[in-house]
PDB file of N, CA and C in Angstrom:
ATOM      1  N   UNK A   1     -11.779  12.778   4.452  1.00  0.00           N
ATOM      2  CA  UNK A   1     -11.767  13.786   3.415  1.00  0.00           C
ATOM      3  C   UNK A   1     -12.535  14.999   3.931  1.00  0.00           C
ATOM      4  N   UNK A   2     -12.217  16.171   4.054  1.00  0.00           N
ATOM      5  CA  UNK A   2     -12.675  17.126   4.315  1.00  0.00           C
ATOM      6  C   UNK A   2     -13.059  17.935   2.871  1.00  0.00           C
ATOM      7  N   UNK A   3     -14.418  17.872   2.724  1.00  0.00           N
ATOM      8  CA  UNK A   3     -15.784  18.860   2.152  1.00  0.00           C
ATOM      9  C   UNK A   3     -15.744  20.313   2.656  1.00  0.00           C
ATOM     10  N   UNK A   4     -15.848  20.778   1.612  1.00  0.00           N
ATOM     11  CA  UNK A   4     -16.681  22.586   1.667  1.00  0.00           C
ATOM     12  C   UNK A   4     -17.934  22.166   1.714  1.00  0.00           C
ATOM     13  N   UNK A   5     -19.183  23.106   2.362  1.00  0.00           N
ATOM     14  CA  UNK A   5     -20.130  23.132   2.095  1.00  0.00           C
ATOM     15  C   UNK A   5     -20.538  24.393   2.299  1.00  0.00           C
ATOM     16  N   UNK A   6     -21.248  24.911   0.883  1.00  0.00           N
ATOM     17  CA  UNK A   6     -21.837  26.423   0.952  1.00  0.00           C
ATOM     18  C   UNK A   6     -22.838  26.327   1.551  1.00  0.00           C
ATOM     19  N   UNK A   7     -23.600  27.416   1.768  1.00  0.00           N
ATOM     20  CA  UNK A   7     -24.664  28.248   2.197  1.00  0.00           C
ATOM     21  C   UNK A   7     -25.813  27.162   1.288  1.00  0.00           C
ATOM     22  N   UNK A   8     -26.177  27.001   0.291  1.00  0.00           N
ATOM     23  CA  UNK A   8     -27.043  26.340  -0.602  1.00  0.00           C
ATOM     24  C   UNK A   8     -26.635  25.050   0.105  1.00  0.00           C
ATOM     25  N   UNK A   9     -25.945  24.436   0.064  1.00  0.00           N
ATOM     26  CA  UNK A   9     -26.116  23.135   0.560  1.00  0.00           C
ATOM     27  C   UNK A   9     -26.867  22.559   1.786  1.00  0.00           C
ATOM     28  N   UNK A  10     -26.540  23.178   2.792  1.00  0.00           N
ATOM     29  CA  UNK A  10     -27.473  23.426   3.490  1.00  0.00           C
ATOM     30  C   UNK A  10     -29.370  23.874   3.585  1.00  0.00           C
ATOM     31  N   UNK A  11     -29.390  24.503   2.728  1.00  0.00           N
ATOM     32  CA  UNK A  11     -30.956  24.841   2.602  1.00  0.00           C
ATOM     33  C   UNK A  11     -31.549  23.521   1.200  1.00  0.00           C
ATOM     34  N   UNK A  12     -30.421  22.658   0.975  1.00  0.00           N
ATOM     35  CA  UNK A  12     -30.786  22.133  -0.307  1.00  0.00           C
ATOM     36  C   UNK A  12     -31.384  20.594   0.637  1.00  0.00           C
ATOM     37  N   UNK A  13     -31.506  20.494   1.913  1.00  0.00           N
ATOM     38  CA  UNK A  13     -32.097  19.564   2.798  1.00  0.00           C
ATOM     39  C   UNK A  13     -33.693  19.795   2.541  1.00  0.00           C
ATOM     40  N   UNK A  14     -33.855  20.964   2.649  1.00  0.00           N
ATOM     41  CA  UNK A  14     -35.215  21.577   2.750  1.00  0.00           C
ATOM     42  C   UNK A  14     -35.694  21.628   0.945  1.00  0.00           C
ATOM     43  N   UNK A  15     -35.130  21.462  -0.009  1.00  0.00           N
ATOM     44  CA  UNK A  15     -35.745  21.987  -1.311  1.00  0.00           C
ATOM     45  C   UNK A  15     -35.988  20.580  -1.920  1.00  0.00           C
ATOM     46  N   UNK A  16     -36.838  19.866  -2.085  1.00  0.00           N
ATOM     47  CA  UNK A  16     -37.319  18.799  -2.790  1.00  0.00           C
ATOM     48  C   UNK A  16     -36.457  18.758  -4.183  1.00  0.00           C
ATOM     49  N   UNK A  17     -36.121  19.480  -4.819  1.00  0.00           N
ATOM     50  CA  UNK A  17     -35.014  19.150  -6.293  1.00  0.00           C
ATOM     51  C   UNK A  17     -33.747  18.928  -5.910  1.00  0.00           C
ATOM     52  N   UNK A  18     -33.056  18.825  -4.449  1.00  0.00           N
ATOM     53  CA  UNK A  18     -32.073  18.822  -3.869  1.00  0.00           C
ATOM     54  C   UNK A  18     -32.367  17.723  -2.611  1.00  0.00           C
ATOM     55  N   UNK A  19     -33.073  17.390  -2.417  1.00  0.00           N
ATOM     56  CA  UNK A  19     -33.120  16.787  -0.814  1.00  0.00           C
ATOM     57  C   UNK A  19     -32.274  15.669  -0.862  1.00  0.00           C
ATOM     58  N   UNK A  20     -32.958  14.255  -1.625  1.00  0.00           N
ATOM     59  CA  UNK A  20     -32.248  13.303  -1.643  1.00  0.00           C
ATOM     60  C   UNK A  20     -30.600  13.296  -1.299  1.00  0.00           C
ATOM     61  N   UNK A  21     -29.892  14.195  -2.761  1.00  0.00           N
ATOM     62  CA  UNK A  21     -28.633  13.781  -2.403  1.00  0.00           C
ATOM     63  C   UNK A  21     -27.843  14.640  -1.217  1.00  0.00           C
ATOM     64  N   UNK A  22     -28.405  15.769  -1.293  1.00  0.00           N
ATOM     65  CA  UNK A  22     -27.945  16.399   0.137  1.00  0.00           C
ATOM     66  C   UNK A  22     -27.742  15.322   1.477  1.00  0.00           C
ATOM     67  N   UNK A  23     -29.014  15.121   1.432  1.00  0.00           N
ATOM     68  CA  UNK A  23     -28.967  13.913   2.974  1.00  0.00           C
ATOM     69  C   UNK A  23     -28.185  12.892   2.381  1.00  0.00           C
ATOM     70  N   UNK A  24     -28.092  12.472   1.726  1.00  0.00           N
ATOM     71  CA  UNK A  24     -26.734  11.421   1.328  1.00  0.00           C
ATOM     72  C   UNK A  24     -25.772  12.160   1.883  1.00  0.00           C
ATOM     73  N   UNK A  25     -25.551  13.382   1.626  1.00  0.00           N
ATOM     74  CA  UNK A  25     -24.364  13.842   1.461  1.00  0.00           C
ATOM     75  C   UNK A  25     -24.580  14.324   3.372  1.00  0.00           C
ATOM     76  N   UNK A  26     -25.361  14.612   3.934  1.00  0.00           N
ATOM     77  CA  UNK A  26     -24.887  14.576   5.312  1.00  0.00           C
ATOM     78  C   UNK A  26     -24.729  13.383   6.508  1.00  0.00           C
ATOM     79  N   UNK A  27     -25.650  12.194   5.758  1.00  0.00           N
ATOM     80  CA  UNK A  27     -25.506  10.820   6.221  1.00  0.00           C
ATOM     81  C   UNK A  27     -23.938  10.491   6.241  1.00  0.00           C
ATOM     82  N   UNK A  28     -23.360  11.088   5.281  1.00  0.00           N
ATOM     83  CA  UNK A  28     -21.731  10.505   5.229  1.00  0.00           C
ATOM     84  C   UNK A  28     -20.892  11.493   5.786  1.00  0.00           C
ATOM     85  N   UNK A  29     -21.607  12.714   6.406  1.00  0.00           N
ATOM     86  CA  UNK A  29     -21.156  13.284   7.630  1.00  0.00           C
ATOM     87  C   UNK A  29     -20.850  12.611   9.054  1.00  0.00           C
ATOM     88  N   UNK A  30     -22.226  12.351   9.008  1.00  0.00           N
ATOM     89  CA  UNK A  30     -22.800  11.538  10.249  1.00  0.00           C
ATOM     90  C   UNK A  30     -22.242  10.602  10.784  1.00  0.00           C
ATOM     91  N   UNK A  31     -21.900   9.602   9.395  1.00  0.00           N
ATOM     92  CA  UNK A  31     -20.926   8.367   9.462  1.00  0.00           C
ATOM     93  C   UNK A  31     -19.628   8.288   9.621  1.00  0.00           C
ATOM     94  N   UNK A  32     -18.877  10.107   9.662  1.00  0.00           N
ATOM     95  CA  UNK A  32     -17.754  10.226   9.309  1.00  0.00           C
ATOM     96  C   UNK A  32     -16.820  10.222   8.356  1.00  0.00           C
ATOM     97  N   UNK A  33     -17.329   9.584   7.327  1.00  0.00           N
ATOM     98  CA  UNK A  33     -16.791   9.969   6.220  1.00  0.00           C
ATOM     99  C   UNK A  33     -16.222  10.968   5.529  1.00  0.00           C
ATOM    100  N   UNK A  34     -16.998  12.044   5.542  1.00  0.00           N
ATOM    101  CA  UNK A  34     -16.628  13.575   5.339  1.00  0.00           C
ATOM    102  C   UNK A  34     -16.058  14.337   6.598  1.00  0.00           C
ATOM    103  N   UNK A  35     -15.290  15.393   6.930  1.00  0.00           N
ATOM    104  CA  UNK A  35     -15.176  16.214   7.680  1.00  0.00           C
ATOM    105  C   UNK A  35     -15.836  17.464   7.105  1.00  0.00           C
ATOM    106  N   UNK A  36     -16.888  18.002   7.429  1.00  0.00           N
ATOM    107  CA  UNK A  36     -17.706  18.916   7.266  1.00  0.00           C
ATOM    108  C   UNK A  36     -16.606  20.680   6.857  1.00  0.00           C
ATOM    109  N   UNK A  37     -16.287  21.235   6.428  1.00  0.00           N
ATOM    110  CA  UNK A  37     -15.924  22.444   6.362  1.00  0.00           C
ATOM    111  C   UNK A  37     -16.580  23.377   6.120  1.00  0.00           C
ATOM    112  N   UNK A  38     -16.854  24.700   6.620  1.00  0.00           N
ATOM    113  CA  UNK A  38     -17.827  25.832   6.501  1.00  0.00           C
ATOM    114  C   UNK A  38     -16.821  26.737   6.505  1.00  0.00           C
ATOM    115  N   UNK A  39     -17.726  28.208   6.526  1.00  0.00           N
ATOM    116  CA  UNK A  39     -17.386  29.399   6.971  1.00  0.00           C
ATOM    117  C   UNK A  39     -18.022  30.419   7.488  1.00  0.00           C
ATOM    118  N   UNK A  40     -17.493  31.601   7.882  1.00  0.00           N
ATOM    119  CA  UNK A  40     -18.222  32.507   8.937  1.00  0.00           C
ATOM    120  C   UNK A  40     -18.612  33.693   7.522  1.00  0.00           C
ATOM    121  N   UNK A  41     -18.479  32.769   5.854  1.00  0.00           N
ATOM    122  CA  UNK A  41     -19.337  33.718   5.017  1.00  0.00           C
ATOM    123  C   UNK A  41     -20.588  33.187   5.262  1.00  0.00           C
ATOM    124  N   UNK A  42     -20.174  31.563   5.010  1.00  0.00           N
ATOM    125  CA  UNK A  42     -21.926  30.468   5.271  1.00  0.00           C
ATOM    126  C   UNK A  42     -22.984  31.584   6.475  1.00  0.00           C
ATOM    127  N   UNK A  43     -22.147  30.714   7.878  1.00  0.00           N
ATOM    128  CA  UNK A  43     -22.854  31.263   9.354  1.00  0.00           C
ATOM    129  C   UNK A  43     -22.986  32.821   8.912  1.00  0.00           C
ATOM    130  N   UNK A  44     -22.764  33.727   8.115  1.00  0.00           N
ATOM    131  CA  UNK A  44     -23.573  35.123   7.796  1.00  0.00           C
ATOM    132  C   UNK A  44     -24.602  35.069   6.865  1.00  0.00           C
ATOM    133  N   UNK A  45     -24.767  34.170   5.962  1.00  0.00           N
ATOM    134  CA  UNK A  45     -25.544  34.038   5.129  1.00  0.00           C
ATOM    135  C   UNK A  45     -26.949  33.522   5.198  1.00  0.00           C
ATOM    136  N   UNK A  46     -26.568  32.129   6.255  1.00  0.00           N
ATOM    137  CA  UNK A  46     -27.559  31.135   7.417  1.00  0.00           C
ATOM    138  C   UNK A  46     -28.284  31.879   7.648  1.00  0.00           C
ATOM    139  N   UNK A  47     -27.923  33.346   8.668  1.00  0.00           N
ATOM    140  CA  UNK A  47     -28.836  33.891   9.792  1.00  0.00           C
ATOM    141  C   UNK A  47     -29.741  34.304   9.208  1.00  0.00           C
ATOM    142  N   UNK A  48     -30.177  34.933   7.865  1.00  0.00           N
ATOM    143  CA  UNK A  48     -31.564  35.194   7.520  1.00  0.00           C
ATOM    144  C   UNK A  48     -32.688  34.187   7.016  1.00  0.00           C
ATOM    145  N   UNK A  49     -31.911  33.162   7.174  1.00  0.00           N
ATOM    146  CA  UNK A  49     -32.487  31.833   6.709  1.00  0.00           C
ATOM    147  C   UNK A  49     -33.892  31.393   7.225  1.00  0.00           C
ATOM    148  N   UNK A  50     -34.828  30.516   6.868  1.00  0.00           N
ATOM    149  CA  UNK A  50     -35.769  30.411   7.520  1.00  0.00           C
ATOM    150  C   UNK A  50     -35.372  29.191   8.547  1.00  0.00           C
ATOM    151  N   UNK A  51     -36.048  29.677   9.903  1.00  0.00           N
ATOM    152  CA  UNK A  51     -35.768  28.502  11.278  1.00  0.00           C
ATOM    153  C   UNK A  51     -35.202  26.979  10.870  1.00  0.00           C
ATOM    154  N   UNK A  52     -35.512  26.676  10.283  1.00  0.00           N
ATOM    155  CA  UNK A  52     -35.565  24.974   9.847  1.00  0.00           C
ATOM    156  C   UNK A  52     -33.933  24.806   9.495  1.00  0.00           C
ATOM    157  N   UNK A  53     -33.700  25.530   8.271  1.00  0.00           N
ATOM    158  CA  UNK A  53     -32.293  25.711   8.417  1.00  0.00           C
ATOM    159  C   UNK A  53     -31.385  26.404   8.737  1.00  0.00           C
ATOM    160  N   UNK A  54     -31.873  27.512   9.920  1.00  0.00           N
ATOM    161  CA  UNK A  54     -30.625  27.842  10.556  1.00  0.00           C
ATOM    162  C   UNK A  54     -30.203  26.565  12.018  1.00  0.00           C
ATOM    163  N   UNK A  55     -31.615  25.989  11.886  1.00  0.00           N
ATOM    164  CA  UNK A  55     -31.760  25.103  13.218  1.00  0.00           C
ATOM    165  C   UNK A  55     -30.396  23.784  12.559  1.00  0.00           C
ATOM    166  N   UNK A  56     -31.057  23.662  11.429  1.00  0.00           N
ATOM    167  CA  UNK A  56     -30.093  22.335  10.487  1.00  0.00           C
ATOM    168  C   UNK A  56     -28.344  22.910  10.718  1.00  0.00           C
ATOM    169  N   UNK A  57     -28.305  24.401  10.390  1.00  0.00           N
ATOM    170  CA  UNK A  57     -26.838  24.526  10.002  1.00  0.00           C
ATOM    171  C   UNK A  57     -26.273  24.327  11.588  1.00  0.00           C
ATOM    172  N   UNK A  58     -27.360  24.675  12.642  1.00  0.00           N
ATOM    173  CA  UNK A  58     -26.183  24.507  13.914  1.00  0.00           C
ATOM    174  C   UNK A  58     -25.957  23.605  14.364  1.00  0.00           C
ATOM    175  N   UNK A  59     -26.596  22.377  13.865  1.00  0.00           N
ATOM    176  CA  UNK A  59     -26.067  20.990  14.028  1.00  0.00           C
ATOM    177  C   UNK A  59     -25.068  20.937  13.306  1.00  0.00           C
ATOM    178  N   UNK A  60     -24.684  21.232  12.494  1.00  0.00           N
ATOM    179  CA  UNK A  60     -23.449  21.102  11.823  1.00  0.00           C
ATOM    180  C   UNK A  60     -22.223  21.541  12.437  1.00  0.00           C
ATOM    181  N   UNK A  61     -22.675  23.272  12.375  1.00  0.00           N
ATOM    182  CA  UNK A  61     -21.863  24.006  12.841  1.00  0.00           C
ATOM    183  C   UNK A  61     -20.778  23.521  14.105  1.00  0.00           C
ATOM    184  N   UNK A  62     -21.789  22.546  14.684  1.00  0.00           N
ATOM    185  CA  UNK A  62     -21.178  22.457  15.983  1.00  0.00           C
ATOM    186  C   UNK A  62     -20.314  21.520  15.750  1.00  0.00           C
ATOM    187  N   UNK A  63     -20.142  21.133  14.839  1.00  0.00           N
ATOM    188  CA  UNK A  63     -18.799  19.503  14.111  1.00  0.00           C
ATOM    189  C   UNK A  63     -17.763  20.027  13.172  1.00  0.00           C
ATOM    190  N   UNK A  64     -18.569  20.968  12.729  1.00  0.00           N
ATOM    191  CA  UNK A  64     -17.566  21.717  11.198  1.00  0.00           C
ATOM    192  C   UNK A  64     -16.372  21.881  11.853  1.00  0.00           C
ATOM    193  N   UNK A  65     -15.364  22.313  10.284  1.00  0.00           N
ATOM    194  CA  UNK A  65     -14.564  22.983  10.750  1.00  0.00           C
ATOM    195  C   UNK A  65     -14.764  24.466  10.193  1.00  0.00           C
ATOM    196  N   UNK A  66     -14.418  25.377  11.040  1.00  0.00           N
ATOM    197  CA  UNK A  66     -14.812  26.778  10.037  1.00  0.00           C
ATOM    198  C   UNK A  66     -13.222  27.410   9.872  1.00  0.00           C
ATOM    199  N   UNK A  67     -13.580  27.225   8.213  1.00  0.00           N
ATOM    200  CA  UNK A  67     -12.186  28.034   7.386  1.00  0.00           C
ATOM    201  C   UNK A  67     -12.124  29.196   8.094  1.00  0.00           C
ATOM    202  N   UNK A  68     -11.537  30.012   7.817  1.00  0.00           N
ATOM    203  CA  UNK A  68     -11.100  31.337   7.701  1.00  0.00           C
ATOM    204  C   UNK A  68     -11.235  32.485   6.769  1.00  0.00           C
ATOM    205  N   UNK A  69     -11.478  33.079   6.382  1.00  0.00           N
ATOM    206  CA  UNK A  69     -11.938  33.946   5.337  1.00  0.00           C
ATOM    207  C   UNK A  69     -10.413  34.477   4.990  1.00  0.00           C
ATOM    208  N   UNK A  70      -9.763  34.607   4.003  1.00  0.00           N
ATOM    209  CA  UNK A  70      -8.615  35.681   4.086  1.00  0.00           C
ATOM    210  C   UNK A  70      -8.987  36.623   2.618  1.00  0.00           C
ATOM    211  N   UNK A  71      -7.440  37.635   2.685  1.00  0.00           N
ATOM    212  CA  UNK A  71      -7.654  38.282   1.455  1.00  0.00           C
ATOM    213  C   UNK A  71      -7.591  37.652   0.061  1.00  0.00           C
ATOM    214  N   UNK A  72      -6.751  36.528  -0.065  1.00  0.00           N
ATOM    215  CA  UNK A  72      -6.845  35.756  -0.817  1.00  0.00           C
ATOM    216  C   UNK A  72      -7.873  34.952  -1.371  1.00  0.00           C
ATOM    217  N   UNK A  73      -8.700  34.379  -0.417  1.00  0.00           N
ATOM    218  CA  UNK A  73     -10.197  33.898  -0.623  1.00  0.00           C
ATOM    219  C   UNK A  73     -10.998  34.928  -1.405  1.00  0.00           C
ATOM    220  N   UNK A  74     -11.012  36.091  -0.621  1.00  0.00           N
ATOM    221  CA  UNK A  74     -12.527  37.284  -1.293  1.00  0.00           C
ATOM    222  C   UNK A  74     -11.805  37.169  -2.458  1.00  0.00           C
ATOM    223  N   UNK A  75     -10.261  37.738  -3.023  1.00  0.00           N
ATOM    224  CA  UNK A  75      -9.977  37.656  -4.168  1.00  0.00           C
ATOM    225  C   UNK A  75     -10.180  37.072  -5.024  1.00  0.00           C
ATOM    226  N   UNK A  76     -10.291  35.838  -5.263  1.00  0.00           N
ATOM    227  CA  UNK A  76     -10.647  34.221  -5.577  1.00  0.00           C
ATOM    228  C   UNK A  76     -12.515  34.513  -6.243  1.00  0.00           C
ATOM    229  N   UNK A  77     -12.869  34.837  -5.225  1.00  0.00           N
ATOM    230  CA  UNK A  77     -14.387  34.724  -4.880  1.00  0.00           C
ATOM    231  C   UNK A  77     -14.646  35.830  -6.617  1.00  0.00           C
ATOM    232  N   UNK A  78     -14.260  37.108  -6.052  1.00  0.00           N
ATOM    233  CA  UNK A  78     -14.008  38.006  -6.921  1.00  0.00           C
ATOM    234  C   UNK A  78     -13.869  38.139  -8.508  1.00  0.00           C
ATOM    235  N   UNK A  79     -12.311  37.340  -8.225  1.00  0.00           N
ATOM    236  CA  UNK A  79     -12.258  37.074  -9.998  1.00  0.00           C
ATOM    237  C   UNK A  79     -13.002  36.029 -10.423  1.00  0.00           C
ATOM    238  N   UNK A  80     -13.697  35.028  -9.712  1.00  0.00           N
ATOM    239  CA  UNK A  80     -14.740  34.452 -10.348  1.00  0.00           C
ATOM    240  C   UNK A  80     -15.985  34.462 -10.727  1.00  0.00           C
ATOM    241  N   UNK A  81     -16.509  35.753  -9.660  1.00  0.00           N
ATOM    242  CA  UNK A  81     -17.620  36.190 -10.246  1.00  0.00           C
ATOM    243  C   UNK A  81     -17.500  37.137 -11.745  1.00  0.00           C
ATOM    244  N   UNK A  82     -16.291  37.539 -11.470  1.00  0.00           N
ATOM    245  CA  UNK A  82     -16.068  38.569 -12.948  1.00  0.00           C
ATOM    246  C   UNK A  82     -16.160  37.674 -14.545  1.00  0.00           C
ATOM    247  N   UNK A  83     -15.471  36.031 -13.943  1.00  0.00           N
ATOM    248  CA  UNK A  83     -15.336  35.204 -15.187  1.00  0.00           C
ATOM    249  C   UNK A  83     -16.423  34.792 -15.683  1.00  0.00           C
ATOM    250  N   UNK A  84     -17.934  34.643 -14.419  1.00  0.00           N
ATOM    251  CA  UNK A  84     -19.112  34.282 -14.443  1.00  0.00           C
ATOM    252  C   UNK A  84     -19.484  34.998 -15.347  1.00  0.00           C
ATOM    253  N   UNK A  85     -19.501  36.402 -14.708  1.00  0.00           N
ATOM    254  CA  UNK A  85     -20.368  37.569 -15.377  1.00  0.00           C
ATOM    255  C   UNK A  85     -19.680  37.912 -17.007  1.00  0.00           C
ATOM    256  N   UNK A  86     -18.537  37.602 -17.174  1.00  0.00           N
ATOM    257  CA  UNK A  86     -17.585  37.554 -18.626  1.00  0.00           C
ATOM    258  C   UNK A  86     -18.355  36.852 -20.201  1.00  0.00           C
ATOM    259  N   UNK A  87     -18.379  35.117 -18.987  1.00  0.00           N
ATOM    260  CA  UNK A  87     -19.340  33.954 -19.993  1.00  0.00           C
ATOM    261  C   UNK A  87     -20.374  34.094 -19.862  1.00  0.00           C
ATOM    262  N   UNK A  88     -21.048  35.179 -19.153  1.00  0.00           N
ATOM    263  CA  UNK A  88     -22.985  34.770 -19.739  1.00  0.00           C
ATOM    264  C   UNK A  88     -23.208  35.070 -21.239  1.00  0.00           C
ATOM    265  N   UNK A  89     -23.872  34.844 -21.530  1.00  0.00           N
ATOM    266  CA  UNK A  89     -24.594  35.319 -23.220  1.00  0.00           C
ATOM    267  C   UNK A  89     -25.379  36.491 -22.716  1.00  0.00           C
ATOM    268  N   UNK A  90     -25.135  37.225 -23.670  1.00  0.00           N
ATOM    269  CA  UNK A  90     -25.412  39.172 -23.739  1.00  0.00           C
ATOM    270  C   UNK A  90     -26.608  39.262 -24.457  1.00  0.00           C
TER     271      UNK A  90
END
C-alpha cells in the first residue's frame, strides 16, 4: 500500500503528542508494509526544519517515492484551503 506522508508527519517523530504513532507508522515502513510517498512540496518545506528532522526525512527520502506536483494538485490544494477557510466560525 502506498502512503502520503506530509511535511508534519515527519517532524511528528520529534513532537511527544505525536511520537508514538508516527514510529508505528514508520516501523511499517521499515517492515515494508507501506511504500512511503512524498513530495518535492514536503523536501521544500523539510529544508528549514531543525537538523534532527531534515536528517530523519533523508532517510526516507532515499526509499520514497516522490509524487510529482502538477496543476491539478496546487488546484486541489487550493480549493481546499478556500473550503477550510469557508467552515471556520467567524
Amino acid at each position: 500500500m502506498r502512503i502520503y506522508a506530509d511535511t508534519s508527519v515527519f517532524g511528528g517523530v520529534f513532537d511527544e503528542e505525536f511520537a508514538e504513532p508516527t514510529k508505528k507508522f514508520f516501523s511499517e515502513i521499515d517492515t515494508g508494509r507501506f511504500t512511503i510517498v512524498t513530495s518535492a512540496i514536503v523536501e521544500a518545506e523539510i529544508e528549514p526544519a531543525p537538523q534532527k528532522i531534515r536528517d530523519f526525512f533523508a532517510h526516507y527520502e532515499s526509499i520514497a517515492e516522490i509524487a510529482q506536483v502538477t496543476q491539478e494538485m496546487l488546484l486541489l490544494k487550493c480549493q481546499f484551503r478556500a473550503r477550510r477557510k469557508d467552515a471556520s466560525p467567524q
